[in-house]
Protein backbone atom coordinates (compact mmCIF):
# COMPACT_ATOMS: atom_id res chain seq x y z
CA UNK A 1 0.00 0.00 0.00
CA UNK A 2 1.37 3.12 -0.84
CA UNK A 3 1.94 5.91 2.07
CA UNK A 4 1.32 2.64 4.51
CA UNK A 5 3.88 4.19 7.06
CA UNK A 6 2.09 7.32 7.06
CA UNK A 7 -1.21 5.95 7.42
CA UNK A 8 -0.05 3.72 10.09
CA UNK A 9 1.83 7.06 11.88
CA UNK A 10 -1.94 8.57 11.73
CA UNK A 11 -3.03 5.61 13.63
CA UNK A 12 -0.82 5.79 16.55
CA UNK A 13 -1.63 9.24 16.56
CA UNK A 14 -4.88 9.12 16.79
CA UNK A 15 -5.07 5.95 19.16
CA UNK A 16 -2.44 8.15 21.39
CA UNK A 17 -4.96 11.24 21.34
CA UNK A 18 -7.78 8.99 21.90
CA UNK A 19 -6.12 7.11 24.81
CA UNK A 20 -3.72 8.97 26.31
CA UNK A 21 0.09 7.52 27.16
CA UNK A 22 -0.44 5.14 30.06
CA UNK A 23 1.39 2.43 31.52
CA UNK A 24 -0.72 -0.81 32.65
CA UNK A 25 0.45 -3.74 34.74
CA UNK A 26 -0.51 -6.37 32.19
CA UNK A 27 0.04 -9.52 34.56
CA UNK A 28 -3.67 -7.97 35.97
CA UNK A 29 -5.01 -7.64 32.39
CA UNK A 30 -6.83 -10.93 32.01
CA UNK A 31 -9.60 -9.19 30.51
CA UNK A 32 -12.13 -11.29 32.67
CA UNK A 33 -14.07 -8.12 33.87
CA UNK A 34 -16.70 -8.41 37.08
CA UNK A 35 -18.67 -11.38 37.10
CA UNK A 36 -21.40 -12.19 39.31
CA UNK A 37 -24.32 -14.70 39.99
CA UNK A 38 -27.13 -14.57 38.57
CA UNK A 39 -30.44 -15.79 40.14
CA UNK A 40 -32.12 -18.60 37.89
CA UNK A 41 -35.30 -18.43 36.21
CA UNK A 42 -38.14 -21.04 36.32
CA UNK A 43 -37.14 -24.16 34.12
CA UNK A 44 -33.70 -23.50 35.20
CA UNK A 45 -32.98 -20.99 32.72
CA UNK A 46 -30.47 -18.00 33.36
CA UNK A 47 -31.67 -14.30 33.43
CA UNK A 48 -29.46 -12.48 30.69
CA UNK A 49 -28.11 -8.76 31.54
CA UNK A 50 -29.90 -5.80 30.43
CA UNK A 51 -27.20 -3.33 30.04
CA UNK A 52 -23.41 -3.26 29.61
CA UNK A 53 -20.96 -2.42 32.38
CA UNK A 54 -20.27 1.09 31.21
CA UNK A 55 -21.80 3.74 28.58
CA UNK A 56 -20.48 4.06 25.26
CA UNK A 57 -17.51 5.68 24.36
CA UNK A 58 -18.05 9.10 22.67
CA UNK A 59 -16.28 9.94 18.96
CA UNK A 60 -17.25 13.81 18.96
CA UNK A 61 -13.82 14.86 19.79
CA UNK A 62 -12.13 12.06 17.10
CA UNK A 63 -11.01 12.90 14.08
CA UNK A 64 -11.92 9.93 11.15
CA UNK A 65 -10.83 11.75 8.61
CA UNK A 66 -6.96 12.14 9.66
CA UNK A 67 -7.40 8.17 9.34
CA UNK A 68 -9.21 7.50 6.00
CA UNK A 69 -8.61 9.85 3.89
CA UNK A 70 -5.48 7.47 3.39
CA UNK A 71 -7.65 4.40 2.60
CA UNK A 72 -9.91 5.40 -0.13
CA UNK A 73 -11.00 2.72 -2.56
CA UNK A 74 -8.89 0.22 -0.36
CA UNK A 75 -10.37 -3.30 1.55
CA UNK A 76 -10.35 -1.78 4.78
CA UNK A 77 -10.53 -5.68 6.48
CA UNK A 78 -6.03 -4.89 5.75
CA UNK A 79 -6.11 -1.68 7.67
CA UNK A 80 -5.58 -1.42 10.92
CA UNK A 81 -7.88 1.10 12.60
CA UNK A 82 -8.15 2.75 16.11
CA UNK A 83 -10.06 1.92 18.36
CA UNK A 84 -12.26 4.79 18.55
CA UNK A 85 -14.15 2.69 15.26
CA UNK A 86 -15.50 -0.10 17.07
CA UNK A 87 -17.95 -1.47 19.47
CA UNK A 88 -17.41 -3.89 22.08
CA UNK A 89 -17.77 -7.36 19.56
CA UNK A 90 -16.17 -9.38 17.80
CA UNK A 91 -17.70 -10.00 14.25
CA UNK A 92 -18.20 -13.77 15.27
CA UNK A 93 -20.25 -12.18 17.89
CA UNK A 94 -22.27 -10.32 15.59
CA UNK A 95 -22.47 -13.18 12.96
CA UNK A 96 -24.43 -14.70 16.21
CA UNK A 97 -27.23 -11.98 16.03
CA UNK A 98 -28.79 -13.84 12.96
CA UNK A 99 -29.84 -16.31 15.75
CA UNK A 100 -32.20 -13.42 17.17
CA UNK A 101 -35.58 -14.18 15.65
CA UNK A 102 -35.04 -18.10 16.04
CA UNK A 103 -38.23 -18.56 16.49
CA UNK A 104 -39.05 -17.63 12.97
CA UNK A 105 -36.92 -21.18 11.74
CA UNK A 106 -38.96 -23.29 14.23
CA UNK A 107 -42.35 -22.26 13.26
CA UNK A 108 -40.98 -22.88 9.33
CA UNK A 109 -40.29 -26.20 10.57
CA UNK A 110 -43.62 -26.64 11.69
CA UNK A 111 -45.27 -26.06 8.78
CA UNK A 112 -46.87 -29.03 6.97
CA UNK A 113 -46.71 -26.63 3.42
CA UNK A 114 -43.66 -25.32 1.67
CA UNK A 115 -45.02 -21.90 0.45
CA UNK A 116 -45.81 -20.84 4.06
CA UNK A 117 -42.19 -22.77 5.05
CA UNK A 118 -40.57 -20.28 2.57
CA UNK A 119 -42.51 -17.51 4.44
CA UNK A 120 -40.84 -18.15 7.48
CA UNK A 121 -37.82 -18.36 5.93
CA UNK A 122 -37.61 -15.23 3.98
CA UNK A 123 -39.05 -13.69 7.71
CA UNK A 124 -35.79 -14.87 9.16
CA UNK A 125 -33.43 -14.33 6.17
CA UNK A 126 -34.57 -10.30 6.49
CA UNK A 127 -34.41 -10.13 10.79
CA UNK A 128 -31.23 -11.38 10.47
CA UNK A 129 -30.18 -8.04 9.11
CA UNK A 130 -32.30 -6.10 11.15
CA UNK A 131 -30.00 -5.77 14.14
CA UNK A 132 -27.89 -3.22 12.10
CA UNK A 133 -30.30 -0.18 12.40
CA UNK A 134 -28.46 2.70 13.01
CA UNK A 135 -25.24 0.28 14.37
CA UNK A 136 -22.51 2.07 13.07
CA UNK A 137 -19.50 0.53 15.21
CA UNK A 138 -17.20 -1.53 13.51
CA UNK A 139 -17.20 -5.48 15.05
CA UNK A 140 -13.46 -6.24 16.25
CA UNK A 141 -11.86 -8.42 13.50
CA UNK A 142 -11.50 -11.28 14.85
CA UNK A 143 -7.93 -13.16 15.41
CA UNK A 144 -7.23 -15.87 13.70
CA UNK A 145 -8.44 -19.23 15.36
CA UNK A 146 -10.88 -17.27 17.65
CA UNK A 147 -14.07 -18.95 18.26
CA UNK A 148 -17.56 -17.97 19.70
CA UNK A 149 -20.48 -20.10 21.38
CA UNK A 150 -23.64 -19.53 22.30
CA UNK A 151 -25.83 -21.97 23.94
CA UNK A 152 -29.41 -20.41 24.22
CA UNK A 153 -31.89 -23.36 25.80
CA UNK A 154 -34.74 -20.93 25.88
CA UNK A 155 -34.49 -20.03 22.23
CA UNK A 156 -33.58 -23.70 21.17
CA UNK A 157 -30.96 -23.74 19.84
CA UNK A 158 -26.77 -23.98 20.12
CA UNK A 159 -24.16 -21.92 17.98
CA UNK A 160 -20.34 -22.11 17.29
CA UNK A 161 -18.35 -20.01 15.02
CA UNK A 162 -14.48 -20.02 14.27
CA UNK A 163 -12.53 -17.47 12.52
CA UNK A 164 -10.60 -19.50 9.92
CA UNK A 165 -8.34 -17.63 7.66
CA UNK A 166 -7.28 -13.91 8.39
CA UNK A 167 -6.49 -12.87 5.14
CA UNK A 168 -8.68 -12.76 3.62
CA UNK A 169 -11.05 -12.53 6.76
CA UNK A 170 -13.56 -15.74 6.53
CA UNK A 171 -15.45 -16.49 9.53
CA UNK A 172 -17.71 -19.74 9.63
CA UNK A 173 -20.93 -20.75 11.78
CA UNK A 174 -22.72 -23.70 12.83
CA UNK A 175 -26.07 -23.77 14.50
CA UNK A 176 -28.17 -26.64 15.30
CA UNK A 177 -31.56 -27.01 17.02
CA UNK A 178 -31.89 -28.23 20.34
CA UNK A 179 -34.83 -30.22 19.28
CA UNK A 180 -32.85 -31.79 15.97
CA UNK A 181 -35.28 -29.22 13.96
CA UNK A 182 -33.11 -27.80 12.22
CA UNK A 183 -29.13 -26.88 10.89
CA UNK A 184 -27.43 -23.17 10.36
CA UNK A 185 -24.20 -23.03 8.74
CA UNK A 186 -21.82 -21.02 5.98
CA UNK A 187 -19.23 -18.75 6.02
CA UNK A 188 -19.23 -14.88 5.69
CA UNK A 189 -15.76 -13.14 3.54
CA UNK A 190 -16.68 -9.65 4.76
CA UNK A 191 -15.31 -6.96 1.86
CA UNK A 192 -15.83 -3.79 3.43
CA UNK A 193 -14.42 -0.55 1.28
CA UNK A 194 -14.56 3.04 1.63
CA UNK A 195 -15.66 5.24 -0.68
CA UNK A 196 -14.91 8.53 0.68
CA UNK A 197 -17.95 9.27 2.24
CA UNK A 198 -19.04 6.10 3.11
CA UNK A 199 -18.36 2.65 4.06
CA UNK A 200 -19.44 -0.37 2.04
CA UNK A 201 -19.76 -3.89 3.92
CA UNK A 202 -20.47 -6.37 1.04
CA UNK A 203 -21.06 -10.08 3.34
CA UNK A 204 -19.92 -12.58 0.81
CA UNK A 205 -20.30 -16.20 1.31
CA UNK A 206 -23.37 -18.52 1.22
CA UNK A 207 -25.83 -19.16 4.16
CA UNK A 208 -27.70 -22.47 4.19
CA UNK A 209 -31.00 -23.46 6.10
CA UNK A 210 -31.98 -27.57 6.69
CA UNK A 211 -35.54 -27.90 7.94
CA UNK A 212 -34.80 -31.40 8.98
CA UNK A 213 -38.26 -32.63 9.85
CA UNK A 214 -39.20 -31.83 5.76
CA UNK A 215 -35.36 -32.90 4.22
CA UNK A 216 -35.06 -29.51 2.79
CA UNK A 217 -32.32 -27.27 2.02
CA UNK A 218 -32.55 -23.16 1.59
CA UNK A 219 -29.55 -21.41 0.72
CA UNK A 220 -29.09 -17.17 0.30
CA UNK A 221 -26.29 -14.53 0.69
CA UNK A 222 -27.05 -11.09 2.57
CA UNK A 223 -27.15 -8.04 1.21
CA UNK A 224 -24.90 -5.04 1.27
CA UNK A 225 -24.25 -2.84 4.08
CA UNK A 226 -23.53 1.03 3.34
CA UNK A 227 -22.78 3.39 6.75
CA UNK A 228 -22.93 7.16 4.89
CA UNK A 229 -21.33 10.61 6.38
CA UNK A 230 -18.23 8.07 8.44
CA UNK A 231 -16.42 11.62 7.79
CA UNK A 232 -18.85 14.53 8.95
CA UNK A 233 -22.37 14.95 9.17
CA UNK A 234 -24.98 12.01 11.32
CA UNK A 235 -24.38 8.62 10.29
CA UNK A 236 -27.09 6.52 8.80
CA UNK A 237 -26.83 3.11 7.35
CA UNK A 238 -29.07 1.84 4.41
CA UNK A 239 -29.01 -1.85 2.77
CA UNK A 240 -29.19 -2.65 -0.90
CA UNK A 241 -29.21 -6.03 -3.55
CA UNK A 242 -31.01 -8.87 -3.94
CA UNK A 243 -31.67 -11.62 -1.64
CA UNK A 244 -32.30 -14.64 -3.69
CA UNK A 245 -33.64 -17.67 -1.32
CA UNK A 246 -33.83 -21.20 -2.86
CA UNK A 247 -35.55 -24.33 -2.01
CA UNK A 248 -33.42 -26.86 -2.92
CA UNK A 249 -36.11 -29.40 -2.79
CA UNK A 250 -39.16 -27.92 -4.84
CA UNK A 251 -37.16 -25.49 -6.79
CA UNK A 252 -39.17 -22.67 -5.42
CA UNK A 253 -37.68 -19.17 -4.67
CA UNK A 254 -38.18 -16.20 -2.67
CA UNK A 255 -36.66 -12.70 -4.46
CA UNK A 256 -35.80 -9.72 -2.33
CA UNK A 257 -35.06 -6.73 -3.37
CA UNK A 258 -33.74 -4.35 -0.49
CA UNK A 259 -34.26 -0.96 -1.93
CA UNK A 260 -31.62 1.85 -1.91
CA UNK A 261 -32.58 5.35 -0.37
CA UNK A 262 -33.38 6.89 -3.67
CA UNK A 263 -34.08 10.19 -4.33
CA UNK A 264 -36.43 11.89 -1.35
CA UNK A 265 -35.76 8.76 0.71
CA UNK A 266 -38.71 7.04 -0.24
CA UNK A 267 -37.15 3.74 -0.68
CA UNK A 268 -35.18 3.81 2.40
CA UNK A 269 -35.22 0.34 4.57
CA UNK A 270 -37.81 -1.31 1.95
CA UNK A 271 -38.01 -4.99 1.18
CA UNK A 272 -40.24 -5.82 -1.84
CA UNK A 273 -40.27 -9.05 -3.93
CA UNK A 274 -42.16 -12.34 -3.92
CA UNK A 275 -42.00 -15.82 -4.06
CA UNK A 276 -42.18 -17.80 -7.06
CA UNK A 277 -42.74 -21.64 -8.32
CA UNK A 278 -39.90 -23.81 -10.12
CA UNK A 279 -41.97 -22.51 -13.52
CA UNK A 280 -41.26 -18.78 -11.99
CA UNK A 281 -45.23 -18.43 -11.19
CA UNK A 282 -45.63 -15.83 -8.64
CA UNK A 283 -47.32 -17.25 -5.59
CA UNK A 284 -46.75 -14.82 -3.06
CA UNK A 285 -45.75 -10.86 -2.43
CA UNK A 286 -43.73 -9.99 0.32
CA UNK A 287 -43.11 -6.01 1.23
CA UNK A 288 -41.84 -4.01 4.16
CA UNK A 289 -39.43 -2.77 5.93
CA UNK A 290 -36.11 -4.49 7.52
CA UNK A 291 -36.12 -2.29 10.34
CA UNK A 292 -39.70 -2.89 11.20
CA UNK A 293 -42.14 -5.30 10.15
CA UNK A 294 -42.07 -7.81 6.96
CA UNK A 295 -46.02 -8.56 5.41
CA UNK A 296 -47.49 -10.87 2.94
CA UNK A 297 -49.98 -11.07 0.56
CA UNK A 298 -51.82 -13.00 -2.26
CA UNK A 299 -50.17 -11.37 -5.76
CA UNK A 300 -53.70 -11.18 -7.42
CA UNK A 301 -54.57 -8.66 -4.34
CA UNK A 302 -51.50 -6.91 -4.37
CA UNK A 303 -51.17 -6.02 -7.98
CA UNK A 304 -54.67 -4.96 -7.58
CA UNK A 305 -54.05 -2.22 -4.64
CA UNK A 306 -50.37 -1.42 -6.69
CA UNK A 307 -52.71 -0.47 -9.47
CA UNK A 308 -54.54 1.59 -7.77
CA UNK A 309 -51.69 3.34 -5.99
CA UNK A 310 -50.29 4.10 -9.44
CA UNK A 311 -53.93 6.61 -10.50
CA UNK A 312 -52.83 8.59 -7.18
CA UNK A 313 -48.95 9.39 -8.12
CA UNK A 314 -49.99 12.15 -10.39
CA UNK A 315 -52.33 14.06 -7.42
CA UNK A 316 -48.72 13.75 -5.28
CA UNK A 317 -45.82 15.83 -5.51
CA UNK A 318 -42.29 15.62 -4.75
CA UNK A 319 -40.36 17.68 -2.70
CA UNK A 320 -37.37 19.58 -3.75
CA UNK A 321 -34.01 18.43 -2.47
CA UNK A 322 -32.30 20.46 0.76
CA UNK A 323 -29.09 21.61 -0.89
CA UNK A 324 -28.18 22.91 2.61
CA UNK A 325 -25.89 19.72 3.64
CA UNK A 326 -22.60 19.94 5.22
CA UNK A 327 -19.45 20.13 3.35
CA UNK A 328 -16.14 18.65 3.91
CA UNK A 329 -12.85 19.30 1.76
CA UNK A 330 -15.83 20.32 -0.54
CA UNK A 331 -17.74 17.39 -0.70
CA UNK A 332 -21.10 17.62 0.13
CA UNK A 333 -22.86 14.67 3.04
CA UNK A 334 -25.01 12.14 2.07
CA UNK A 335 -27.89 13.77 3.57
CA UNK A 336 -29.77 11.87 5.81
CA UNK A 337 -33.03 10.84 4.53
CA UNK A 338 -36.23 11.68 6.18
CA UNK A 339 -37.91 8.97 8.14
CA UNK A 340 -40.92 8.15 5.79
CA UNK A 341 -44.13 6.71 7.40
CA UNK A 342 -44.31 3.05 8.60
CA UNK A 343 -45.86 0.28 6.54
CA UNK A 344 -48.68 0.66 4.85
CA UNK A 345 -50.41 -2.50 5.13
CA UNK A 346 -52.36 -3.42 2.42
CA UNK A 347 -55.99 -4.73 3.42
CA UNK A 348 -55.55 -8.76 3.61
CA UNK A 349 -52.03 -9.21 4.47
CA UNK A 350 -50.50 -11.64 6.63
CA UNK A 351 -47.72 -10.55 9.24
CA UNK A 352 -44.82 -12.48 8.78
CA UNK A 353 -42.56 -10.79 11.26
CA UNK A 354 -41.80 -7.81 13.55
CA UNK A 355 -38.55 -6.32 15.18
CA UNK A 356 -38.18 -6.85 18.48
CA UNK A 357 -38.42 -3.45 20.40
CA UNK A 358 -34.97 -1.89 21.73
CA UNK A 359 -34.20 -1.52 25.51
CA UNK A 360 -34.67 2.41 26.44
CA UNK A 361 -31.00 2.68 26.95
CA UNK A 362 -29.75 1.00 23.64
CA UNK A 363 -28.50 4.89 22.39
CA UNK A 364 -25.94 4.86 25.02
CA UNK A 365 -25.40 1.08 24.57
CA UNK A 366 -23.87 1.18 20.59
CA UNK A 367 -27.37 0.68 19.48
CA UNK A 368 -27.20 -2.72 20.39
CA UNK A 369 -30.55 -5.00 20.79
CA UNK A 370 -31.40 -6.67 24.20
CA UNK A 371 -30.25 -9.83 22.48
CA UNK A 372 -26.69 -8.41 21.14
CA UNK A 373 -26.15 -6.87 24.77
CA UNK A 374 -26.28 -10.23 26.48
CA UNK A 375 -23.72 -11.84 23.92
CA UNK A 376 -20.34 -10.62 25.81
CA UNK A 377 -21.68 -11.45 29.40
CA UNK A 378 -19.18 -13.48 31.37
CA UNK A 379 -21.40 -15.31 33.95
CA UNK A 380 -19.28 -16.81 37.11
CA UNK A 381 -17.17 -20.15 36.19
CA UNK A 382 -17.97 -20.03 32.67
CA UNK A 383 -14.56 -19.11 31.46
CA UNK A 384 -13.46 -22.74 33.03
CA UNK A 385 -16.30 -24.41 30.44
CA UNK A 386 -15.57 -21.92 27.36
CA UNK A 387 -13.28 -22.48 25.07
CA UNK A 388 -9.44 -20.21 25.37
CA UNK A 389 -10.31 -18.87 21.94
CA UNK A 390 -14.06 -17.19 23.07
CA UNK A 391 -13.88 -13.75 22.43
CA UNK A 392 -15.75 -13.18 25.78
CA UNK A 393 -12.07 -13.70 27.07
CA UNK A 394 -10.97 -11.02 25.05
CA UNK A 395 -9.07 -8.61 26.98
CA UNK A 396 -9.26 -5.33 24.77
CA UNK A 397 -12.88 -6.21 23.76
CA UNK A 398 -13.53 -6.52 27.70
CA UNK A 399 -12.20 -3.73 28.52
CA UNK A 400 -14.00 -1.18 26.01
CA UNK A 401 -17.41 -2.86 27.36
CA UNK A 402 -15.98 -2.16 30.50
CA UNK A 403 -15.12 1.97 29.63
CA UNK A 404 -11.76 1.36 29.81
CA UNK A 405 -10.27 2.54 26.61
CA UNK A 406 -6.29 2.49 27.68
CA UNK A 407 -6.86 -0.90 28.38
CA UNK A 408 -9.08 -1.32 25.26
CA UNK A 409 -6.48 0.12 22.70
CA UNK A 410 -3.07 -1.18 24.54
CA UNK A 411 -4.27 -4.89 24.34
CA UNK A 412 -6.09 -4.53 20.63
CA UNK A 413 -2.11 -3.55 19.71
CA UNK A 414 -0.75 -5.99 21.87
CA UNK A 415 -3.04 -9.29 20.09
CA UNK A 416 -1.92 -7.74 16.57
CA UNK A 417 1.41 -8.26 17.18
CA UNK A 418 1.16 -11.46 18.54
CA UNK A 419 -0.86 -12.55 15.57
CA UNK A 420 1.84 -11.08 13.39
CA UNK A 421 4.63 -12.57 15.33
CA UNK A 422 2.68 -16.09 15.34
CA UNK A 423 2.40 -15.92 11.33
CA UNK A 424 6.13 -15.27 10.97
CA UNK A 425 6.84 -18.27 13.14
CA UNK A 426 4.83 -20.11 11.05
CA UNK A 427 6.54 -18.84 8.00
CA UNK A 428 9.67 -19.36 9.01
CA UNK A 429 8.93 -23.10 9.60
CA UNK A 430 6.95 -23.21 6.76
CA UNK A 431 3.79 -24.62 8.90
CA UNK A 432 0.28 -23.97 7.38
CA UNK A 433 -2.37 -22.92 10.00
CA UNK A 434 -4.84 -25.62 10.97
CA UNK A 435 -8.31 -25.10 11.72
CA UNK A 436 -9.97 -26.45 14.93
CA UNK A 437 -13.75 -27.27 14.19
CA UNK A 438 -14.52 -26.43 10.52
CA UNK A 439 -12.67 -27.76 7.35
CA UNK A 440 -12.95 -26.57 3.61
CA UNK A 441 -15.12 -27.88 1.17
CA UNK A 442 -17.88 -27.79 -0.88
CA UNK A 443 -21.43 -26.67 0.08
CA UNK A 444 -23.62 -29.77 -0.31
CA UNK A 445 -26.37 -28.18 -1.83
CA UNK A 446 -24.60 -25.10 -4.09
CA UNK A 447 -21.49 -26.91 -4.81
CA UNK A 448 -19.60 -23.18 -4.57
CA UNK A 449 -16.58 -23.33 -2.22
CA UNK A 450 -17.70 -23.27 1.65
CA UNK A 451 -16.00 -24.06 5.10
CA UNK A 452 -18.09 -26.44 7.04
CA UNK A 453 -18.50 -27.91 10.51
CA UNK A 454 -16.03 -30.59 11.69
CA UNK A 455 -17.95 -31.77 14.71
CA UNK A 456 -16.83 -32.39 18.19
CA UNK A 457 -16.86 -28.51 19.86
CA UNK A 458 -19.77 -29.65 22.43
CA UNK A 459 -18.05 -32.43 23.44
CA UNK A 460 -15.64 -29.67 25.21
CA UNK A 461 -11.67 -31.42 24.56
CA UNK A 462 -10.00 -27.62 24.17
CA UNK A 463 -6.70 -29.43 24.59
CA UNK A 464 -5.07 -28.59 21.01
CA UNK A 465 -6.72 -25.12 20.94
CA UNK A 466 -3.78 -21.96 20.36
CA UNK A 467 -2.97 -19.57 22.55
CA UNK A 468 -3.91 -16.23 20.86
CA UNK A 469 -4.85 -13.92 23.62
């Protein structure tokens, strides 16, 4: 990369201005945080945390651009970037937020016909993204062998994740249901790229669905992430593409089209598209938002009320575009689109899903849902039953949900190097890296290259596991 010492001089910098020089006895850094009991629930069940330890950090004072303006058009996954980016996850912890709406997989399982299956299943394809309204931290990247499990009896279900190359970044899940309903899995190459005003996360890899009880198979990829105004100006996040979900068995297929903004921010947050037959016959319309609400509806009766909407565009008018944006180094901001109206529901549809309501405190809390903010809790003993490559036990990930920031940045810097230093060992005796719990291969149902599950994490033998923190 050209410039690359000066862009790393800007990070030390800023990390320096946003930390301060301090000196930290690191034999007390174990990045465990305070841990305490937690009365059961009925059934046996654990009551999860409703806040983090401390408030979130505040960027007002930070300066972003002294940091991108070197990285323009570059696969920012390379960079190394201060700490003042991120919130207080790893991305294998935030690949674990698909598992939110669970419930939306186990009533697809327990449906007896495929259309309303596929229902359920687009439902949970589109909550999966849901999560990232208005979360504009950046997930730590995770180190290289780091793994993540989740274990949710209430919800049903069990998760593991492992991060198995570094470059490039490829993190792979497994998920299974606690009842033997149903299996999770793929692997997510996160390209993220900025574009000068904006950041682009495009989550490559395929995701596969097995409703077990019905031998199918449904397989998708996401669709893009784009945070606008990372320079000046409020940040806002929109998704955009096509969300393609196919049923391996009957050759049906759900299309999703997650609308850009557009021009008076009409579009903004809108899923439309339908699900058709292995002949392409449309059998079912599917519209609403991914931060809200998803609906469905018979096509004859949407087409219908689409009609009619369409004799009522000429009585509207649009309104003319505020010029009066923020500029920086004379670009003008992505302005941030109004909020338009909720759903409009058209009369006969069928809910199909709805976004869980945010604590009252997620603002100072990254924005994070009451399921992301239980993800990181350590709960007393449980760092003798997790595995030494969790990123609960990781110290500068700990210690930014804990407020501390020194502590955050010096140990993020500190589990670099020693990635660095472990990948020149490794070159030097010309070792490759071996993965723990997930192999390469081919996805059963796509054929396309995939990483999938090994076996044998539940069964708890850590014994060959690296020592990366």
């Amino acid at each position: 990369m050209n410039g690359e010492e000066e862009f790393f001089d800007a990070v030390t910098e800023a990390n320096q201005r946003v930390t301060g020089v301090i000196h930290v006895d690191t034999s007390k850094s174990n990045g465990i945080g305070k841990v305490g009991e937690r009365p059961p629930q009925e059934n046996g069940l654990q009551k999860h945390r409703t806040s983090l330890p401390a408030p979130m950090f505040t960027r007002s004072d930070f300066s972003v651009w002294s940091i991108l303006k070197k990285c323009i058009g570059l696969e920012l996954s390379k960079i190394t970037m201060p700490i003042a980016f991120n919130e207080p996850l790893s991305f294998l912890q935030r690949i674990t937020e698909y598992m939110e709406h669970v419930y939306l997989i186990h009533k697809a399982s327990r449906q007896p016909q495929p259309l309303d299956r596929m229902q359920s299943v687009a439902a949970f394809a589109v909550s999966a993204v849901a999560s990232q309204w208005e979360r504009t931290g950046k997930p730590f990247n995770p180190l290289l062998g780091e793994t993540y499990e989740l274990i949710r009896e209430d919800l049903g279900f069990r998760f593991i994740s492992e991060q198995v190359s570094h470059h490039p970044p490829i993190s792979a899940f497994y998920s299974e249901g606690l009842s033997q309903d149903f299996l999770f899995h793929g692997s997510i190459y996160p390209k993220l790229k900025f574009w000068g005003k904006s950041v682009e996360a495009e989550p490559r890899g395929t995701i596969t669905l097995e409703l077990l009880k019905h031998d199918e198979a449904y397989t998708w990829t996401n669709p893009t992430c784009c945070v606008h105004n990372v320079i000046i100006g409020k940040l806002w996040i929109e998704q955009y593409g096509t969300v393609e979900i196919l049923n391996h068995r009957t050759g049906d297929k759900c299309v999703l089209h997650f609308r850009p903004c557009g021009l008076f921010g009409k579009e903004l947050h809108k899923v439309e598209g339908h699900i058709q037959d292995r002949s392409k016959k449309k059998l079912f319309m599917i519209y609403g938002k991914w931060t809200e609400c998803l609906w469905g509806i018979d096509p004859v009766a949407y087409e219908s009320f689409k009609k009619q909407e369409r004799r009522g565009d000429h009585l509207r008018k649009g309104r003319p575009m505020d010029n009066s944006s923020e500029k920086a180094d004379g670009d003008v901001v992505d302005a941030v689109p109004e909020v338009q109206e909720t759903v409009q529901v058209i009369p006969g549809s069928k809910l199909l899903w709805r976004v869980n309501t945010r604590p009252p405190n997620s603002a100072q809390m990254y924005n994070f849902t009451s399921f992301t903010v239980s993800l990181n809790e350590l709960e007393t003993g449980m760092e003798k039953i997790l595995a030494p490559t969790d990123c609960r036990l990781r110290p500068d990930i700990r210690g930014m949900e804990n407020g501390n920031m020194d502590l955050a940045s010096q140990e993020k810097e500190r589990l670099e190097e020693k990635q660095r230093e472990a990948r020149r060992e490794r070159a030097k005796e010309e070792a490759e890296w071996q993965t723990r719990w997930f192999h390469q291969g081919s996805n059963p149902y796509t054929g396309t290259p995939d990483w999938l599950y090994t076996g044998g994490y539940f069964e708890r033998d850590f014994s060959g596991c690296p020592d990366i923190y």
